[in-house]
Protein backbone atom coordinates (compact mmCIF):
# COMPACT_ATOMS: atom_id res chain seq x y z
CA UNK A 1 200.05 -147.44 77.23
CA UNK A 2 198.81 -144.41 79.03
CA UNK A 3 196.26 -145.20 82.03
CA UNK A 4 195.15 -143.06 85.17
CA UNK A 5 196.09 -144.96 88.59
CA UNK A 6 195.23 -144.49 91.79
CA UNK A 7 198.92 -145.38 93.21
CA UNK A 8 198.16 -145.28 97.54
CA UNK A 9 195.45 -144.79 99.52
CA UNK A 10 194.65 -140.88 100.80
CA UNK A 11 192.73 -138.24 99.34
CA UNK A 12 193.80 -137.69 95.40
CA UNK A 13 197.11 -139.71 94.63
CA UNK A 14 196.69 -140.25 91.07
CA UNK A 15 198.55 -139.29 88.39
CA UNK A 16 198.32 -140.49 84.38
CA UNK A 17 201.26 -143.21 84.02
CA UNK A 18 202.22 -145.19 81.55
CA UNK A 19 201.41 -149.28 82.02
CA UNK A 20 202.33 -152.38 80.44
CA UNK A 21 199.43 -153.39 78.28
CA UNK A 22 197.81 -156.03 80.03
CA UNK A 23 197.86 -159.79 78.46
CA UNK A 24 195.27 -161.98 77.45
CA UNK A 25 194.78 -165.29 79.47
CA UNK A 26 191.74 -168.29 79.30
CA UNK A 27 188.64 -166.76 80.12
CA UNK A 28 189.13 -162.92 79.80
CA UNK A 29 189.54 -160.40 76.46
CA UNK A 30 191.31 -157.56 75.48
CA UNK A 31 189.05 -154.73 74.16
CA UNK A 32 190.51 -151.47 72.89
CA UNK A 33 188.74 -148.50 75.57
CA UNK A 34 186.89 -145.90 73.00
CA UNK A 35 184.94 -144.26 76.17
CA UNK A 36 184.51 -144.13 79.77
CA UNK A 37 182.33 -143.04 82.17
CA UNK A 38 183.56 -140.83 85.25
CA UNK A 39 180.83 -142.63 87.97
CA UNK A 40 180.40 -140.86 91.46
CA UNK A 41 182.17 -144.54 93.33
CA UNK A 42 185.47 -143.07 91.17
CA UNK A 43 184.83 -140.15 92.72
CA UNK A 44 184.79 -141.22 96.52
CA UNK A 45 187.77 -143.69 95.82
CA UNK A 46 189.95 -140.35 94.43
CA UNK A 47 189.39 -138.51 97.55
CA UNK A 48 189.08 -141.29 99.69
CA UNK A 49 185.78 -141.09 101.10
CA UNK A 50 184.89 -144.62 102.01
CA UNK A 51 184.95 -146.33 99.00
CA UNK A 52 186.84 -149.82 99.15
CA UNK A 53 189.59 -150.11 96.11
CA UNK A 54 193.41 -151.94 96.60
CA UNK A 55 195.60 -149.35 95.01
CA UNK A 56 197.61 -149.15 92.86
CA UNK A 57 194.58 -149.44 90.55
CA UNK A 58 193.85 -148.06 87.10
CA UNK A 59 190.51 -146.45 87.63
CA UNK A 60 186.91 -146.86 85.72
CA UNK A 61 183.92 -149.56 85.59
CA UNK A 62 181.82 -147.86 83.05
CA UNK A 63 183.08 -148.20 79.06
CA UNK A 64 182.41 -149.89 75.60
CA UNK A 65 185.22 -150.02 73.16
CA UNK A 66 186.06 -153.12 70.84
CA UNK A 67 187.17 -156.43 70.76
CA UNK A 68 190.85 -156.72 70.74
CA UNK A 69 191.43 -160.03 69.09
CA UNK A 70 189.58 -163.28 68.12
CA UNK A 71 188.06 -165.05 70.83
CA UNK A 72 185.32 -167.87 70.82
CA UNK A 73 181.98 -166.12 69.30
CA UNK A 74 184.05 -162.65 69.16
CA UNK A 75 185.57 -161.41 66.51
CA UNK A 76 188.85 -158.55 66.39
CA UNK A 77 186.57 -155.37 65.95
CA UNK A 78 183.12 -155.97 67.95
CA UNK A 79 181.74 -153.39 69.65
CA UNK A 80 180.89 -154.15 73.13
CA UNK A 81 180.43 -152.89 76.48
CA UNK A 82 181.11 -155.48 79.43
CA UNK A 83 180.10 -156.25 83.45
CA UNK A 84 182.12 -154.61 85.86
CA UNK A 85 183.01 -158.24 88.11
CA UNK A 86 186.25 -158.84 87.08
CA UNK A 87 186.52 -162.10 89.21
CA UNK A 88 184.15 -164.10 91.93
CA UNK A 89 185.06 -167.26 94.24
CA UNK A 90 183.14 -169.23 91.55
CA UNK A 91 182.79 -171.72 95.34
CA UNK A 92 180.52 -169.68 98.09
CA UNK A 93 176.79 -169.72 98.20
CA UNK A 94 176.34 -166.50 96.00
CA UNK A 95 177.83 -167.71 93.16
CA UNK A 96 176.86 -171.32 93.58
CA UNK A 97 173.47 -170.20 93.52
CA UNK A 98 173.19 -167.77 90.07
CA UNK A 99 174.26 -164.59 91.98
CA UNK A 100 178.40 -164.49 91.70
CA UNK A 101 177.89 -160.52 91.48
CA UNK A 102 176.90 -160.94 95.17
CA UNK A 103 180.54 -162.91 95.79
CA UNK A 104 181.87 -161.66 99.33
CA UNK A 105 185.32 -162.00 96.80
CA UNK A 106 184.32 -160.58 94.42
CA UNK A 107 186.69 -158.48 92.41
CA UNK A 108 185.40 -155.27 90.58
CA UNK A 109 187.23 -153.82 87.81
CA UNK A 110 188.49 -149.93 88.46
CA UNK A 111 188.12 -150.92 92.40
CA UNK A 112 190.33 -154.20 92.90
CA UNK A 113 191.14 -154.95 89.27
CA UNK A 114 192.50 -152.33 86.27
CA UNK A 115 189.39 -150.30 84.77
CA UNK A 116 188.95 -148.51 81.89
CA UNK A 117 190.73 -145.13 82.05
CA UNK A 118 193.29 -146.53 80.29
CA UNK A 119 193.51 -147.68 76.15
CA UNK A 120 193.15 -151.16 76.98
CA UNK A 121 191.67 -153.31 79.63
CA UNK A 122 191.70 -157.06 80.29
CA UNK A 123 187.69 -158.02 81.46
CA UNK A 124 185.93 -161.72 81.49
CA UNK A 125 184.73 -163.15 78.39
CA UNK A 126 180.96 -164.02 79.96
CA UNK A 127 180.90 -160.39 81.20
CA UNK A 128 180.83 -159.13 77.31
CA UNK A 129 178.08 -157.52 75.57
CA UNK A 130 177.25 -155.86 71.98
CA UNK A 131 176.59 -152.43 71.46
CA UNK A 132 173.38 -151.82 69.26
CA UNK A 133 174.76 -150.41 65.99
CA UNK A 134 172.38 -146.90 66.53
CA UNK A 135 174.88 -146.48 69.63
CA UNK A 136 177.80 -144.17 69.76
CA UNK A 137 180.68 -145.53 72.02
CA UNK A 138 179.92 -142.72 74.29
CA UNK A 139 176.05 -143.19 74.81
CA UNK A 140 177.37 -147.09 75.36
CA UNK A 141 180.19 -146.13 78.08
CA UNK A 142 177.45 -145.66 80.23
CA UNK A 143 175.17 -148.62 80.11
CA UNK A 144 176.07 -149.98 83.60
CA UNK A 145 174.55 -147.59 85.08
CA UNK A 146 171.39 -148.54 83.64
CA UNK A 147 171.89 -152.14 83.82
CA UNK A 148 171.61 -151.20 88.12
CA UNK A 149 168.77 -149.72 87.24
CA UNK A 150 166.73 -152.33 85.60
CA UNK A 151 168.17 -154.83 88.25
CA UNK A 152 166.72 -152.65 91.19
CA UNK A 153 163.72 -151.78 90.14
CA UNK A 154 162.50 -154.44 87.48
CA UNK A 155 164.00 -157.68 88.87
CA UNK A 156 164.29 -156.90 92.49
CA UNK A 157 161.39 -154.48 93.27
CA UNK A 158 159.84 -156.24 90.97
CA UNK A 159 158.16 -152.84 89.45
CA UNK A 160 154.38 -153.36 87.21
CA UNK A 161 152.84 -151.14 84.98
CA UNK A 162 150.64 -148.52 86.54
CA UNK A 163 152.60 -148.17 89.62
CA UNK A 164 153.46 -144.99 90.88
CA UNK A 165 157.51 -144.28 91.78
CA UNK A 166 159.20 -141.65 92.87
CA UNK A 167 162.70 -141.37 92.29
CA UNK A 168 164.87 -139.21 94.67
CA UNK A 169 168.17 -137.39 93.11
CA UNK A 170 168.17 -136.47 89.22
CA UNK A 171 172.07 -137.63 89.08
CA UNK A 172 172.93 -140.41 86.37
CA UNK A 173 170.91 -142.89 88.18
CA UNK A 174 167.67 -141.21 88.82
CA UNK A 175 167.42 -140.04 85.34
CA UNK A 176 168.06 -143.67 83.86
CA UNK A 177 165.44 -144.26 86.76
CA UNK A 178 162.99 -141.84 85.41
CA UNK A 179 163.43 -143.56 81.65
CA UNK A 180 163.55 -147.27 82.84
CA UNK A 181 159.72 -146.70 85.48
CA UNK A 182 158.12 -144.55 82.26
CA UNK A 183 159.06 -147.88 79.61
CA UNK A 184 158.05 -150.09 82.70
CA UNK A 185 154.73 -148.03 82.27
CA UNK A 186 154.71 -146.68 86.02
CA UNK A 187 153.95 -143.06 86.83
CA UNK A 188 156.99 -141.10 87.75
CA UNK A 189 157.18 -138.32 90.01
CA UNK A 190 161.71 -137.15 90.31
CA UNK A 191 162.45 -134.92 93.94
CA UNK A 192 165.66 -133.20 93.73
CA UNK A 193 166.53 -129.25 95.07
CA UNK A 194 166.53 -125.82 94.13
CA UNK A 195 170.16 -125.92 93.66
CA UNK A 196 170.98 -124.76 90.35
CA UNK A 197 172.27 -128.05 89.56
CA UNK A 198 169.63 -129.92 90.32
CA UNK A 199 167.06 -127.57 88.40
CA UNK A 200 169.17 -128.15 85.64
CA UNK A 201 168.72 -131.78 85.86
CA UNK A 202 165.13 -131.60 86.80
CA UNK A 203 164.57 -130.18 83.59
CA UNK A 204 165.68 -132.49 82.01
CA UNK A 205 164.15 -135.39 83.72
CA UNK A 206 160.90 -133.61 82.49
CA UNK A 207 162.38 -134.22 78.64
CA UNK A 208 163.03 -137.91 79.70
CA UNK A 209 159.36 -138.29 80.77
CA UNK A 210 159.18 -137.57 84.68
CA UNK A 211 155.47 -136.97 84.89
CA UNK A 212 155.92 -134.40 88.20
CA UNK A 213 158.95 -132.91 89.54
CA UNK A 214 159.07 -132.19 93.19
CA UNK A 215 161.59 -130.31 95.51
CA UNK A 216 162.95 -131.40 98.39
CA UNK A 217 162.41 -128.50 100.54
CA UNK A 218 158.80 -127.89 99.49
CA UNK A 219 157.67 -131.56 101.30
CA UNK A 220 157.47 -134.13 98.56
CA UNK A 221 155.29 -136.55 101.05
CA UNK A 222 152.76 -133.96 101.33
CA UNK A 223 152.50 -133.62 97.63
CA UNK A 224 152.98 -137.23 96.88
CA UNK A 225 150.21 -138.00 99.04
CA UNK A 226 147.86 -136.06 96.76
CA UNK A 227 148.94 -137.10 93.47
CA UNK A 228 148.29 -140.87 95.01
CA UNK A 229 144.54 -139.86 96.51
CA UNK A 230 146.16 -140.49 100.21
CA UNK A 231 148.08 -143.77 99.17
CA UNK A 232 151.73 -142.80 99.08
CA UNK A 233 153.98 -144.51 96.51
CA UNK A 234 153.99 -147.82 95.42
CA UNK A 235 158.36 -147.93 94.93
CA UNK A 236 160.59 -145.68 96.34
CA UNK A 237 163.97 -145.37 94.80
CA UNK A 238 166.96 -143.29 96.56
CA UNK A 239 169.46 -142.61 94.43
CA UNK A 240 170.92 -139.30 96.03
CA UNK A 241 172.39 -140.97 99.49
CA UNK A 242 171.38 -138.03 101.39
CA UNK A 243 169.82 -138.55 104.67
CA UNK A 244 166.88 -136.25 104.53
CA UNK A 245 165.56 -138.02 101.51
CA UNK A 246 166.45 -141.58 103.13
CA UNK A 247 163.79 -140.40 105.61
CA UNK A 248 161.47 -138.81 102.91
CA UNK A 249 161.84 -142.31 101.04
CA UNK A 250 160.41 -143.85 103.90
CA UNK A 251 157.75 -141.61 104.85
CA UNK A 252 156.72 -141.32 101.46
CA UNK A 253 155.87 -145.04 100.56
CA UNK A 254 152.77 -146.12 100.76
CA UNK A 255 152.27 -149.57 103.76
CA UNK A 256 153.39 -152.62 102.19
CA UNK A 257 155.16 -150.24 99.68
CA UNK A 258 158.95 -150.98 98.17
CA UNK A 259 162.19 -148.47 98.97
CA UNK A 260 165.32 -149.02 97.18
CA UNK A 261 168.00 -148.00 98.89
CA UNK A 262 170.64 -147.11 95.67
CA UNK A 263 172.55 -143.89 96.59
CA UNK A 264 175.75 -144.39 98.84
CA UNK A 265 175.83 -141.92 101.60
CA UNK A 266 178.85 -139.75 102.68
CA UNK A 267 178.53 -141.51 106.19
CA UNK A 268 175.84 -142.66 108.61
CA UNK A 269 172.20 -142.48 108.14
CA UNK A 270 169.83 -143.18 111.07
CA UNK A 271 166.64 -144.03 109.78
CA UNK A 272 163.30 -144.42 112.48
CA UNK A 273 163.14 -148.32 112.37
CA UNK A 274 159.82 -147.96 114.04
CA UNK A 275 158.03 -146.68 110.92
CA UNK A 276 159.51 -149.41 108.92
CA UNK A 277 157.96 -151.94 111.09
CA UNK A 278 154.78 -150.23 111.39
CA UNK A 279 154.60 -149.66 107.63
CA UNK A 280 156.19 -153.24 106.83
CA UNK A 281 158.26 -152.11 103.56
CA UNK A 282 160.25 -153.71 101.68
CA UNK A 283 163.28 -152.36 101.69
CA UNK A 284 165.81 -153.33 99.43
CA UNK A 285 169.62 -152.03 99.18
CA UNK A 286 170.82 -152.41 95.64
CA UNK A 287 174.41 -153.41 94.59
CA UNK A 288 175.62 -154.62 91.19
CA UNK A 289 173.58 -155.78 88.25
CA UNK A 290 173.10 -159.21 86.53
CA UNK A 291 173.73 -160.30 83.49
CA UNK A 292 170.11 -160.44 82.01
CA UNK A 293 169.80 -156.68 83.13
CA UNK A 294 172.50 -155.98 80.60
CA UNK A 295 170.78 -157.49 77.81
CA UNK A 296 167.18 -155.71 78.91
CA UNK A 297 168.93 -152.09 79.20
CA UNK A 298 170.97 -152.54 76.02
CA UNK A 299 167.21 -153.12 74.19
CA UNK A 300 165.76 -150.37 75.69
CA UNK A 301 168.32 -148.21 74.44
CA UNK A 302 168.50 -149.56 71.04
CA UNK A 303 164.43 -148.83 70.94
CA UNK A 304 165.02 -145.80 71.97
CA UNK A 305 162.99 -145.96 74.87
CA UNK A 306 166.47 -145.18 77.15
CA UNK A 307 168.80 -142.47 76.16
CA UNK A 308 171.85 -141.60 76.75
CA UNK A 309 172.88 -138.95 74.91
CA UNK A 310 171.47 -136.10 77.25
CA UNK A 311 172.87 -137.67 80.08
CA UNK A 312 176.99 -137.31 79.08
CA UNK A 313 179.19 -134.04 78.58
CA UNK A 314 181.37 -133.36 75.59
CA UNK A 315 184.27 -135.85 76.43
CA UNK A 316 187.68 -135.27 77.83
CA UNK A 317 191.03 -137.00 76.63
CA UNK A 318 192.73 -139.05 78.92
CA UNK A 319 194.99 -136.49 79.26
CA UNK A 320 192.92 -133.58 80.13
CA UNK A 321 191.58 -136.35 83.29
CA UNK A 322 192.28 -133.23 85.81
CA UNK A 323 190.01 -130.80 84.06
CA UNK A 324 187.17 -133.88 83.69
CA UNK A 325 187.17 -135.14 87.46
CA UNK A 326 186.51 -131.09 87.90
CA UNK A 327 183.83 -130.94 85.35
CA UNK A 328 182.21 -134.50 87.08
CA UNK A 329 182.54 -132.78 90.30
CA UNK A 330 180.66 -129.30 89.74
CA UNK A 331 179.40 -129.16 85.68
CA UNK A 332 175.86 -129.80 85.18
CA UNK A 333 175.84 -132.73 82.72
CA UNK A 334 175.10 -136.26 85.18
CA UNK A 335 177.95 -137.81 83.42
CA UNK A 336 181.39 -137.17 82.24
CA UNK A 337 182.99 -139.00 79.59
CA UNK A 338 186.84 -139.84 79.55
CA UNK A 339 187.99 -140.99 76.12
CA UNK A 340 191.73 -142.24 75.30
């Protein structure tokens, strides 16, 4: 079968091979790859920028497809997305504990297992989900992406009804963001930049139900601080991993307010501890998803209350991978769709 590998470590050195198909074994399913999403991690791991991955690798976390063959409660044909943990210790403290996505061993598929840019991919049983039948496989190759979101800001920052968040970046993540706060019932206010890029997106954060849109460079505290009568804003949640809006995060939370820290920056951020103490945040850096978030972010979407559709370009064959890590890299649409 055809699949796109990352075959050594340095900037690019991938190339489209073709792979044995991989087997099944206790535990873990075959499902046939209809879609896949091209995430901004595959991005820093094909040029190298930081990302930890054990080439040779086939590359992608974000898909749906179907069920390969009969297994327990699923049948040949299912339509499913799945978790990205391909395998945890199953014997520290994490995963002892209900948390195995936090597993200092943990194995993620695309990163230190095969992914999905491939036709078929071997993933866990337990990590499996269904697709709601009013999905496409493309609005579905996506879901992970919102399955982070709900586990940042509903079951770790814990977000109510009422409360006022402002999401910084309108990639893929801060427009799930946007959709997951407004069916939350929170206020939304998005801060992105004049870039034409961004205004691109920003529009289109206003169609997904951002209640203000703010820029960067025309200081988002200040105006922040009026929409909130001089409070500041209950949640912060970076999602763009730039430094200037790491500090705007924290400046523009309100005392005892929550950041999330989502966005993965290009290197180091200093950030003035000082005002963290003095303003005694919360701050909580995100990673992974659980499996409950799943289940609430698949719902959503089925309800229509999360959609996906805006959010993906017209998709690429696996073939055409070149011209679709090109269009990820500088095309408008927050995600690009790789199908086999």
């Amino acid at each position: 079968m055809k699949a796109l590998v990352k075959y050594a470590k340095g900037p690019w050195n991938i190339e489209l091979r073709d792979v044995p198909e991989p087997k099944s074994r206790e535990g873990y399913i075959i499902v046939d790859v209809k879609a896949a999403g091209i995430c901004a991690s595959d991005l820093l791991i094909i040029h190298d920028k930081g990302h930890p991955y054990e080439p040779p690798i086939i590359l992608g976390h974000e898909f749906s497809g179907v069920v390969a063959e009969d297994k327990g409660e699923w049948k040949k044909g299912d339509r499913v997305t799945s978790q990205t943990t391909f395998s945890t210790c199953g014997k520290c403290y994490l995963c002892k504990s209900g948390y195995p996505q936090h597993c200092p061993e943990k194995k993620v598929i695309g990163i230190k297992a095969n992914g999905a840019f491939t036709e078929k991919i071997l993933v866990p049983v337990s990590g499996l989900h269904r697709i709601p039948k009013n999905m496409s496989f493309e609005e579905a190759a996506i879901t992970e992406i919102g399955a982070d979101v709900v586990y940042a800001l509903n079951e770790r920052a814990n977000l109510q009804p009422g409360e006022f968040v402002v999401i910084f970046g309108p990639g893929a993540v801060g427009l799930f963001a946007v959709q997951v706060a407004k069916a939350t019932g929170a206020e939304v206010a998005i801060v992105g930049t004049k870039i034409e890029r961004d205004e691109y997106r920003l529009k289109l954060a206003e169609k997904l139900g951002a209640d203000y849109v703010l820029y960067a460079e025309e200081n988002p505290v200040s105006e922040v601080k009026y929409l909130t009568n001089g409070k500041g804003a209950d949640v912060a949640f970076e999602a763009s991993g730039a430094a200037p809006a790491v500090l705007q995060a924290l400046q523009i939370t309100r005392n005892l307010g929550r950041i999330i820290a989502f966005g993965i920056p290009k290197g180091s951020v200093t950030i003035p501890w000082n005002m963290i103490v003095f303003k005694a945040v919360e701050v909580i850096f995100h990673l992974s998803s659980s499996w409950t978030s799943w289940e609430k972010i698949l719902y959503l979407m089925r309800e229509g209350k999360v959609k996906t559709k805006p959010l993906i370009s017209k998709p690429f064959r696996l073939e055409e991978w070149e011209k679709a890590i090109k269009e990820a890299e500088t095309g408008f649409s927050p995600r690009v769709i790789l199908k086999p």
